[in-house]
Protein backbone atom coordinates (compact mmCIF):
# COMPACT_ATOMS: atom_id res chain seq x y z
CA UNK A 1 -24.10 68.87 99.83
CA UNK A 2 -23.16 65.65 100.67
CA UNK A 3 -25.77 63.65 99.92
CA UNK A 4 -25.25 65.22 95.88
CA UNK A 5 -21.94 64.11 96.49
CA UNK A 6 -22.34 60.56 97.20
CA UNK A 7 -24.85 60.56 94.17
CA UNK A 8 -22.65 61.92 91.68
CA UNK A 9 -19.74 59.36 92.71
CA UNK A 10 -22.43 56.60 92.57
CA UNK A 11 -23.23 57.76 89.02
CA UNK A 12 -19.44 57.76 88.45
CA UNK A 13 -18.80 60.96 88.23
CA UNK A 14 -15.44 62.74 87.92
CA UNK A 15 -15.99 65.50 91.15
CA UNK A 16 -12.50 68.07 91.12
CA UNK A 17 -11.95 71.09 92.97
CA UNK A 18 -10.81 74.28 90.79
CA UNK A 19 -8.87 77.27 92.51
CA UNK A 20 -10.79 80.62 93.62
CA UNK A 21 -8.31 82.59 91.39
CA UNK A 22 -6.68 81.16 88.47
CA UNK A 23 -5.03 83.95 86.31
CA UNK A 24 -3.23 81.73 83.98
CA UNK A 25 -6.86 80.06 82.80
CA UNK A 26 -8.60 83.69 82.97
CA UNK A 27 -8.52 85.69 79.51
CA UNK A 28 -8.41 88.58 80.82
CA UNK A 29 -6.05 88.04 83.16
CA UNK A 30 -3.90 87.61 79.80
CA UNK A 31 -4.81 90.77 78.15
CA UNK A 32 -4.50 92.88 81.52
CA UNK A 33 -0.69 91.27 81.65
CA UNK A 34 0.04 91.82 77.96
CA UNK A 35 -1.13 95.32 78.37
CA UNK A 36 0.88 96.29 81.30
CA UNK A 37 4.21 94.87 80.39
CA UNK A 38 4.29 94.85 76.51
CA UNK A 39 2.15 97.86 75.38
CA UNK A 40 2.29 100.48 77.84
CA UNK A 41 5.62 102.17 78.38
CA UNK A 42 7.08 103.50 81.66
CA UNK A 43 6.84 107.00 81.25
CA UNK A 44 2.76 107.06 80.23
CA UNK A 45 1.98 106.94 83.44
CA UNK A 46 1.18 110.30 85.55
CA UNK A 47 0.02 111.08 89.11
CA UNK A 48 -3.63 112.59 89.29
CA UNK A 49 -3.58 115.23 91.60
């Protein structure tokens, strides 16, 4: 891994880490939030038992 490193730089490459969980960048993430807090009301949900 580091030799691809040291090739990429030496091609001038831009190398940056990105985070294991990134909700704000993830769509779905979005959509999952929307749907919780704007669309589904307190009271819809019930207890399976």
């Amino acid at each position: 891994m580091l030799n691809k490193l040291e090739e990429w730089k030496s091609k001038k490459l831009k190398i940056f880490g990105l985070p294991t969980y990134s909700p704000k960048q993830n769509i779905i993430e979005i959509l999952w939030k929307f749907i919780k807090y704007e669309w589904i009301e307190v009271g819809d949900t019930r207890k399976l038992e």
